[in-house]
C-alpha atoms as a PDB file:
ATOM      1  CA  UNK A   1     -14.275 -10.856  70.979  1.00  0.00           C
ATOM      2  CA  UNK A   2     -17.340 -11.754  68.705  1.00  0.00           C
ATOM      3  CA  UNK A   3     -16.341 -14.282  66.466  1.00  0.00           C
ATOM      4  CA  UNK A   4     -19.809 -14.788  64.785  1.00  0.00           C
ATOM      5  CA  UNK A   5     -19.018 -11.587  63.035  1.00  0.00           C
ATOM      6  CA  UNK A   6     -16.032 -13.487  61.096  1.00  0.00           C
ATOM      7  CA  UNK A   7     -17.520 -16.598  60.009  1.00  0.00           C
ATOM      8  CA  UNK A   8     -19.009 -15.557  56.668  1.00  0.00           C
ATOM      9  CA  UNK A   9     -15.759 -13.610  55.617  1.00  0.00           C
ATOM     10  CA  UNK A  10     -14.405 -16.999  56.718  1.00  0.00           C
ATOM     11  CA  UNK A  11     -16.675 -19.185  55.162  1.00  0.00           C
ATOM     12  CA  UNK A  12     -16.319 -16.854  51.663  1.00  0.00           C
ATOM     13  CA  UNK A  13     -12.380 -17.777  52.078  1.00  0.00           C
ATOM     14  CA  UNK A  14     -12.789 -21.172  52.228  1.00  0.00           C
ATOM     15  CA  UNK A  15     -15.143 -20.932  49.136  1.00  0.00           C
ATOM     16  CA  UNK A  16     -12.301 -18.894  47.300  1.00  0.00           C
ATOM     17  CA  UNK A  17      -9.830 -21.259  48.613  1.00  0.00           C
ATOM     18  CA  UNK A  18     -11.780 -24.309  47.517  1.00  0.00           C
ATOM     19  CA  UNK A  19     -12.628 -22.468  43.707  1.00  0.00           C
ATOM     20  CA  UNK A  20      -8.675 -22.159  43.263  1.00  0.00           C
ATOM     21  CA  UNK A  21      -8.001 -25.499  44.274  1.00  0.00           C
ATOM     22  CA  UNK A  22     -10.962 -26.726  41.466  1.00  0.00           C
ATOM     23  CA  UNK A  23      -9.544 -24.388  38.959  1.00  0.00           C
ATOM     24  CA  UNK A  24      -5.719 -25.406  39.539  1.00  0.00           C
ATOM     25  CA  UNK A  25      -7.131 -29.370  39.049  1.00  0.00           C
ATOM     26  CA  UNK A  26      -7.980 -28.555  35.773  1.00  0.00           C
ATOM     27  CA  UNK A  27      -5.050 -26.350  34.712  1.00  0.00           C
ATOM     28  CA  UNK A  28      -3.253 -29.075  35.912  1.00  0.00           C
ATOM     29  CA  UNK A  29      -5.054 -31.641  33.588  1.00  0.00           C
ATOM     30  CA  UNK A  30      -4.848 -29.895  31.080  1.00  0.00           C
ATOM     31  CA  UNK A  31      -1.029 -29.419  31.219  1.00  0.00           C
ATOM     32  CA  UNK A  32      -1.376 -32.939  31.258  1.00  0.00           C
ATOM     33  CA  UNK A  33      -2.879 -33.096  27.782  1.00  0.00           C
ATOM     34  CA  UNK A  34      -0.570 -30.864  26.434  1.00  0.00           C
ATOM     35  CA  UNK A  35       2.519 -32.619  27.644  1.00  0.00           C
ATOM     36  CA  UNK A  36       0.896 -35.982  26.194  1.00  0.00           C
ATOM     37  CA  UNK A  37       0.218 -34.427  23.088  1.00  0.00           C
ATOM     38  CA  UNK A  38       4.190 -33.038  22.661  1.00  0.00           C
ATOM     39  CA  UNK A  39       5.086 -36.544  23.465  1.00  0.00           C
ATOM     40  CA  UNK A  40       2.938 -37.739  20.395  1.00  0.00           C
ATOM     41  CA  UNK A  41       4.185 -35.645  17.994  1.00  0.00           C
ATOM     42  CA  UNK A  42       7.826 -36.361  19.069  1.00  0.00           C
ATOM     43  CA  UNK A  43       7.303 -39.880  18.002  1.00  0.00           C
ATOM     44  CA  UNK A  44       5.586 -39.144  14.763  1.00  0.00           C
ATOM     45  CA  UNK A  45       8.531 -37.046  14.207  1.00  0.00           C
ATOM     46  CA  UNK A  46      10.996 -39.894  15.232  1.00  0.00           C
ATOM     47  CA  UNK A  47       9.179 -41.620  12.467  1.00  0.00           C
ATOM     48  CA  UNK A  48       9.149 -39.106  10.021  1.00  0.00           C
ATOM     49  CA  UNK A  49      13.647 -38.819  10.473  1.00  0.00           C
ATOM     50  CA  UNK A  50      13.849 -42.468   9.985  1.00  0.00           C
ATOM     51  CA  UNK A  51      11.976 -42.192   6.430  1.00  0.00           C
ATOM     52  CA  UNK A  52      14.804 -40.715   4.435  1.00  0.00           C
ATOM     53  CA  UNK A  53      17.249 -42.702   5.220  1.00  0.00           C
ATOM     54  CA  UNK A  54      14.924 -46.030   4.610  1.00  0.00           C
ATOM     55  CA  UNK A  55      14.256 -44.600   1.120  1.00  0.00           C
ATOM     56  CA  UNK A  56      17.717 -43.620   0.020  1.00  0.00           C
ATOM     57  CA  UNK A  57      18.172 -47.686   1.083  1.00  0.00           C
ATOM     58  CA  UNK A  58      15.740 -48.903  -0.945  1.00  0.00           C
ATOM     59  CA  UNK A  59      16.444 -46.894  -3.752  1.00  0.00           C
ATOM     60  CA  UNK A  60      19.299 -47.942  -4.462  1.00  0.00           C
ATOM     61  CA  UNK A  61      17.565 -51.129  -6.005  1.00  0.00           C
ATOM     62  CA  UNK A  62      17.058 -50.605  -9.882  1.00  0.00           C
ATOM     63  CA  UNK A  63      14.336 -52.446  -9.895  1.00  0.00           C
ATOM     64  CA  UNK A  64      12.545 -51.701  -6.828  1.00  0.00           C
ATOM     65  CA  UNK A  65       8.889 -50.014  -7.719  1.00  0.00           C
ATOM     66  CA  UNK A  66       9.322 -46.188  -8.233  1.00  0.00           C
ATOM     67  CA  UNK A  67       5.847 -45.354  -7.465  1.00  0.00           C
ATOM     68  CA  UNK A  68       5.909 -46.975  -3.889  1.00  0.00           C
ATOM     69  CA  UNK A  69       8.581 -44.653  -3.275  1.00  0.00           C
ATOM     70  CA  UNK A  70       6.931 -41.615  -4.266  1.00  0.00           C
ATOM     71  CA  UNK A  71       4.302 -42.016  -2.542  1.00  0.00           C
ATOM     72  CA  UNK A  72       6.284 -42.887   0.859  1.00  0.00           C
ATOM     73  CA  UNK A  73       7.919 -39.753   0.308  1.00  0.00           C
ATOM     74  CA  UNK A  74       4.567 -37.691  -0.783  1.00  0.00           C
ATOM     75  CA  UNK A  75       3.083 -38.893   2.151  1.00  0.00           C
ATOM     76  CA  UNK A  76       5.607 -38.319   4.456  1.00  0.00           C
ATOM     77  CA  UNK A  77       5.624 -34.657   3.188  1.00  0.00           C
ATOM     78  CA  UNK A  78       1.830 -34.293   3.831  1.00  0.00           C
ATOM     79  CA  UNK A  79       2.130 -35.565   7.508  1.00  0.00           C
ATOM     80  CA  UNK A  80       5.128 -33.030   8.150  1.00  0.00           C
ATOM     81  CA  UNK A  81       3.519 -30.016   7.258  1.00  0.00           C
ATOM     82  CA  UNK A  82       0.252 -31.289   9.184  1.00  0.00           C
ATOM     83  CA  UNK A  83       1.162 -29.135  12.671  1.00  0.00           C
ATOM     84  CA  UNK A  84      -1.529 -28.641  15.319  1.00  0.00           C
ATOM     85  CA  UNK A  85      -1.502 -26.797  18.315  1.00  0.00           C
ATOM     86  CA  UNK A  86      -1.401 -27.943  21.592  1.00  0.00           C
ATOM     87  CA  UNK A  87      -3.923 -24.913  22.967  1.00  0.00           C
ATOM     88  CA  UNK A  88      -6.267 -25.604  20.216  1.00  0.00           C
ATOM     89  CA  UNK A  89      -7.049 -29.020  19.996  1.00  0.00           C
ATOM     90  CA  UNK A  90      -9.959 -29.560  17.998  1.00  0.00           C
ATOM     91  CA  UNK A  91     -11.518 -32.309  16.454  1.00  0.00           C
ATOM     92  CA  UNK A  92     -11.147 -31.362  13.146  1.00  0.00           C
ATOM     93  CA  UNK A  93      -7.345 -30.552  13.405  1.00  0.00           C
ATOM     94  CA  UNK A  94      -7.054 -33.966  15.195  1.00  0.00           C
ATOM     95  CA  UNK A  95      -8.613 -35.302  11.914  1.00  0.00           C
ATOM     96  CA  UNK A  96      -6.351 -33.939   9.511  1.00  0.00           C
ATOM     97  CA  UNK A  97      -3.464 -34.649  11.571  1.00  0.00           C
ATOM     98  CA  UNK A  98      -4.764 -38.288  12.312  1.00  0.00           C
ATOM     99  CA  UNK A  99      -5.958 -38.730   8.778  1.00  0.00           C
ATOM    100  CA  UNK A 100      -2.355 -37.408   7.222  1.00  0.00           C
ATOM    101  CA  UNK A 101      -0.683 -39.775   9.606  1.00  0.00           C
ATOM    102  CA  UNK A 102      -2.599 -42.688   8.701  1.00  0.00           C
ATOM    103  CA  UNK A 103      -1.709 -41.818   4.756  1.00  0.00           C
ATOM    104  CA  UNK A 104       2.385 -42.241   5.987  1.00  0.00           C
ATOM    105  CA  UNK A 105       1.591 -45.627   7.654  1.00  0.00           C
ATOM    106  CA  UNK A 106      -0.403 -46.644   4.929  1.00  0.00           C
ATOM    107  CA  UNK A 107       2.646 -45.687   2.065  1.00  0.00           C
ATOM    108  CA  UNK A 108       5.054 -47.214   4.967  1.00  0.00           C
ATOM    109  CA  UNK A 109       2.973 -50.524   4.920  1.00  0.00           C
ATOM    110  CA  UNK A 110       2.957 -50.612   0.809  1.00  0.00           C
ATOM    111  CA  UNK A 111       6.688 -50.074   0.982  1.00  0.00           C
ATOM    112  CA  UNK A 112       7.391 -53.192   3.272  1.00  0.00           C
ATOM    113  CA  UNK A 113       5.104 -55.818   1.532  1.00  0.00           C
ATOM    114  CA  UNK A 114       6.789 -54.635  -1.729  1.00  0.00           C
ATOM    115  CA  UNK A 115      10.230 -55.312  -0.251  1.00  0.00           C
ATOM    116  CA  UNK A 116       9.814 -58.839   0.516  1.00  0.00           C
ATOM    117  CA  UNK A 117      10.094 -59.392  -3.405  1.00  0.00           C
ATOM    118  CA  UNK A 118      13.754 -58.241  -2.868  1.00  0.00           C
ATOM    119  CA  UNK A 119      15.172 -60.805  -0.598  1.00  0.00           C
ATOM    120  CA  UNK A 120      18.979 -58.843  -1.397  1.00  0.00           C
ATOM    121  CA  UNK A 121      17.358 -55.877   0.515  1.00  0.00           C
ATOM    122  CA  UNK A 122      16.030 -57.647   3.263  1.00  0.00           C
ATOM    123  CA  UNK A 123      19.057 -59.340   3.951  1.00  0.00           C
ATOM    124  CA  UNK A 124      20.987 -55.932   4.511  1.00  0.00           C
ATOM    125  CA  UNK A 125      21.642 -54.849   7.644  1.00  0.00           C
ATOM    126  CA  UNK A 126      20.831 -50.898   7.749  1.00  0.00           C
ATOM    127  CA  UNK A 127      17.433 -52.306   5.751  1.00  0.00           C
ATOM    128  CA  UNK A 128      16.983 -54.273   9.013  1.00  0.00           C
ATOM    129  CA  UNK A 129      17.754 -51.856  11.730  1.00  0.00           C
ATOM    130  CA  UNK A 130      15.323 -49.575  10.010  1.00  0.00           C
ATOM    131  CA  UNK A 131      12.962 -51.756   9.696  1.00  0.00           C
ATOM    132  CA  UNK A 132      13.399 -52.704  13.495  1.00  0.00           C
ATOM    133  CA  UNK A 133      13.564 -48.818  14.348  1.00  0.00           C
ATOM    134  CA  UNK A 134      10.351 -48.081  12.363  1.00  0.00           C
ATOM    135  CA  UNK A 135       8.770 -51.432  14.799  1.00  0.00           C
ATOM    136  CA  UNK A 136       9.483 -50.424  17.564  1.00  0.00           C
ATOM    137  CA  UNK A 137       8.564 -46.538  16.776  1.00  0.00           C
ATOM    138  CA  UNK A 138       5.208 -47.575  15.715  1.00  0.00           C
ATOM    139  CA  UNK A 139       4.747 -49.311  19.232  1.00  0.00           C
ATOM    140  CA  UNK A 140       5.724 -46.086  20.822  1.00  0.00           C
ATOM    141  CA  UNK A 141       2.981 -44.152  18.814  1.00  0.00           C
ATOM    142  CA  UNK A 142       0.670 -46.581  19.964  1.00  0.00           C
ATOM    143  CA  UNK A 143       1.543 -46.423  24.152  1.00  0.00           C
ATOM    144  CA  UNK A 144       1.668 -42.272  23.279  1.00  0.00           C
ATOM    145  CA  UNK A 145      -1.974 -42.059  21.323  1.00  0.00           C
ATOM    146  CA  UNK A 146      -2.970 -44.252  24.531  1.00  0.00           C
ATOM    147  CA  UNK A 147      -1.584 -42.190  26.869  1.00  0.00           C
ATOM    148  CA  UNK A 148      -2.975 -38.830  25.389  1.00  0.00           C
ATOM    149  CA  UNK A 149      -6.404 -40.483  25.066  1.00  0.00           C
ATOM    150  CA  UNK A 150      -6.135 -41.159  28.799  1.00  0.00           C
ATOM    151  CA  UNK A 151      -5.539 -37.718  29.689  1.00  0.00           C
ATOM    152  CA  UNK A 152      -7.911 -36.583  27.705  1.00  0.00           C
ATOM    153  CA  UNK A 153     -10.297 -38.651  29.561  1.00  0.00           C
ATOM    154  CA  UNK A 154      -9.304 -37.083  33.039  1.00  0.00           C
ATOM    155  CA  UNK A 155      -9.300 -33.859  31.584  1.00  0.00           C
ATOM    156  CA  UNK A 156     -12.790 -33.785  29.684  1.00  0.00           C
ATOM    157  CA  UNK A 157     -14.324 -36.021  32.890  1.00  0.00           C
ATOM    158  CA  UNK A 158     -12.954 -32.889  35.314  1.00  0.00           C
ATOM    159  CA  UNK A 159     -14.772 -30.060  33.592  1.00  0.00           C
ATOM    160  CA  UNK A 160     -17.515 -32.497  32.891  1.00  0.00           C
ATOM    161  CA  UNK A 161     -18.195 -32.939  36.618  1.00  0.00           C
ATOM    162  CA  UNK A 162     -19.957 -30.313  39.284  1.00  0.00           C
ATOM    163  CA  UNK A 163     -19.405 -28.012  39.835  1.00  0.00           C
ATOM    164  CA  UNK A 164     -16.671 -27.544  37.041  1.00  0.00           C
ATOM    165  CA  UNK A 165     -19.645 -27.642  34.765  1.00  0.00           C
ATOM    166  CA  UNK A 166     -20.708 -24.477  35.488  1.00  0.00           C
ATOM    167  CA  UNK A 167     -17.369 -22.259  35.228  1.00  0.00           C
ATOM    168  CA  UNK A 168     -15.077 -24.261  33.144  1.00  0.00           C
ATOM    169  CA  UNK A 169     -16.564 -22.646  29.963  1.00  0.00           C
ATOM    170  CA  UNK A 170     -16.389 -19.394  30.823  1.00  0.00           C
ATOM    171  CA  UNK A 171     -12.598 -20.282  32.492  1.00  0.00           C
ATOM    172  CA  UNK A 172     -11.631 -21.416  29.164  1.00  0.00           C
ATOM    173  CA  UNK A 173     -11.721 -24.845  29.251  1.00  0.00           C
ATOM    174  CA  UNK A 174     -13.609 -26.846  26.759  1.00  0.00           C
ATOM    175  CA  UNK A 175     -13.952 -30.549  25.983  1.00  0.00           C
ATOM    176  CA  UNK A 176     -10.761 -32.396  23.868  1.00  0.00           C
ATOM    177  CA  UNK A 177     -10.935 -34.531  21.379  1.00  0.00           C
ATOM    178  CA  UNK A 178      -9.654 -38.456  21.519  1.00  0.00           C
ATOM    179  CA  UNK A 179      -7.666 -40.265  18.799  1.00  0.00           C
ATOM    180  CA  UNK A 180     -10.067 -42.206  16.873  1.00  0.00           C
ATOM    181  CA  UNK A 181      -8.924 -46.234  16.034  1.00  0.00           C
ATOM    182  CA  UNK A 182      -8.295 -46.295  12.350  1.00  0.00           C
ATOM    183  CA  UNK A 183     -11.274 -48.016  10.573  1.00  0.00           C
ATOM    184  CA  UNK A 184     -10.223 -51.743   9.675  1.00  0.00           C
ATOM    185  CA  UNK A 185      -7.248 -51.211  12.430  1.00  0.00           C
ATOM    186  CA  UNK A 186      -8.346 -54.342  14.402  1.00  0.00           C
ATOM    187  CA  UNK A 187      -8.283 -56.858  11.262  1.00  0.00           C
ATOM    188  CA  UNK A 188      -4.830 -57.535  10.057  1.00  0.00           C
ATOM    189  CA  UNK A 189      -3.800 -56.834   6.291  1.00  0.00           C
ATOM    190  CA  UNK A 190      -4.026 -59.157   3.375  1.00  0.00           C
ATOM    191  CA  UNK A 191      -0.836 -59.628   1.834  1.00  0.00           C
ATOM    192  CA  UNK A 192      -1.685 -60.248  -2.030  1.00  0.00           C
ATOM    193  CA  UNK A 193       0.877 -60.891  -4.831  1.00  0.00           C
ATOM    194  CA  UNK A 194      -1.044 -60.433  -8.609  1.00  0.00           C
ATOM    195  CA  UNK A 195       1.389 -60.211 -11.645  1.00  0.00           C
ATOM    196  CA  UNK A 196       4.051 -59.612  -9.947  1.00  0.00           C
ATOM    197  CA  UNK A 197       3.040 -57.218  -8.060  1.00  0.00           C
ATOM    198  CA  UNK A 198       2.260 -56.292  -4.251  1.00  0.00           C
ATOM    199  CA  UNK A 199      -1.224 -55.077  -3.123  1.00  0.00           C
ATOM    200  CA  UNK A 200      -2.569 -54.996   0.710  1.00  0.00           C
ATOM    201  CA  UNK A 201      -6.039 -55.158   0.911  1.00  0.00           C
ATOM    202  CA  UNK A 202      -8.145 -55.320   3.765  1.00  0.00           C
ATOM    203  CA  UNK A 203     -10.295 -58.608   3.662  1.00  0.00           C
END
């Protein structure tokens, strides 16, 4: 039997074979990013439960400024109704999800300064467990925005490389953005007491 005959049917198998395989990588990473992305928004959503039930603590202080409270509760509203979709990751939804976010953790951060004037509050123990609870959900943010940046990476370097280059377009697979560091995030906040009341400014 002549194999000669065989060996480009063979050789265009292989080349099939070896496509899928490419293509399947990337499906594969991108999965990836969409699984990392779920597991971001479940912890911004952890964060977003624990608000109510820090405000209606808080509140119950007569004195305890009204307007850091409404906007906690504005801004947690904003950042709830900010939903993106895992298929369509752009960078501008990013943005507005990232930039509705960082308007909760800015509200959160005004709310804490403020309630070290109320050492009564502090001093309670559901005010300290969700204080704790909020802690050690912001660290989980962080590790998850670190995670999903990492995927990212694998993902956009995949598609990036040859010969993905040529066919990932047209396959439907384009580049994802990366959570951005918020500006000022790597210099810690200025606590500042004037009249009697709380202001955090970044130096």
């Amino acid at each position: 039997m002549n194999f000669k005959k065989f060996i480009p049917w063979i050789v265009i198998a292989l080349l099939v074979f070896w496509v899928i395989g490419k293509y399947n990588g990337i499906a594969g990473k991108d999965q990836a990013v969409k699984k990392s992305w779920g597991d971001v928004e479940s912890d911004y959503q952890r964060r977003s439960d624990l608000i109510p039930n820090l405000v209606n603590t808080v509140k119950g202080y007569a004195n305890f400024e009204k307007e850091t409270l409404t906007k906690v509760i504005e801004a947690r509203a904003s950042a709830t109704q900010m939903k993106v979709d895992a298929s369509n990751l752009s960078p501008e939804a990013l943005e507005s999800f990232q930039k509705a976010q960082g308007g909760l953790s800015q509200a959160l951060g005004r709310l804490m300064v403020v309630a070290e004037k109320y050492p009564d509050l502090k001093a309670t123990a559901n005010f300290r467990d969700l204080q704790a609870q909020l802690e050690g959900t912001e660290n989980r943010i962080s590790v998850e925005r670190r995670d999903f940046n990492l995927a990212v990476q694998n993902y956009n370097t995949a598609i990036k490389s040859f010969p993905a280059v040529f066919y990932a377009g047209a396959a439907g697979f384009s580049a994802k953005p990366y959570f951005n560091a918020t500006p000022g995030a790597e210099t810690p906040p200025k606590v500042q007491f004037d009249f009697g009341k709380a202001a955090t400014n970044k130096p």
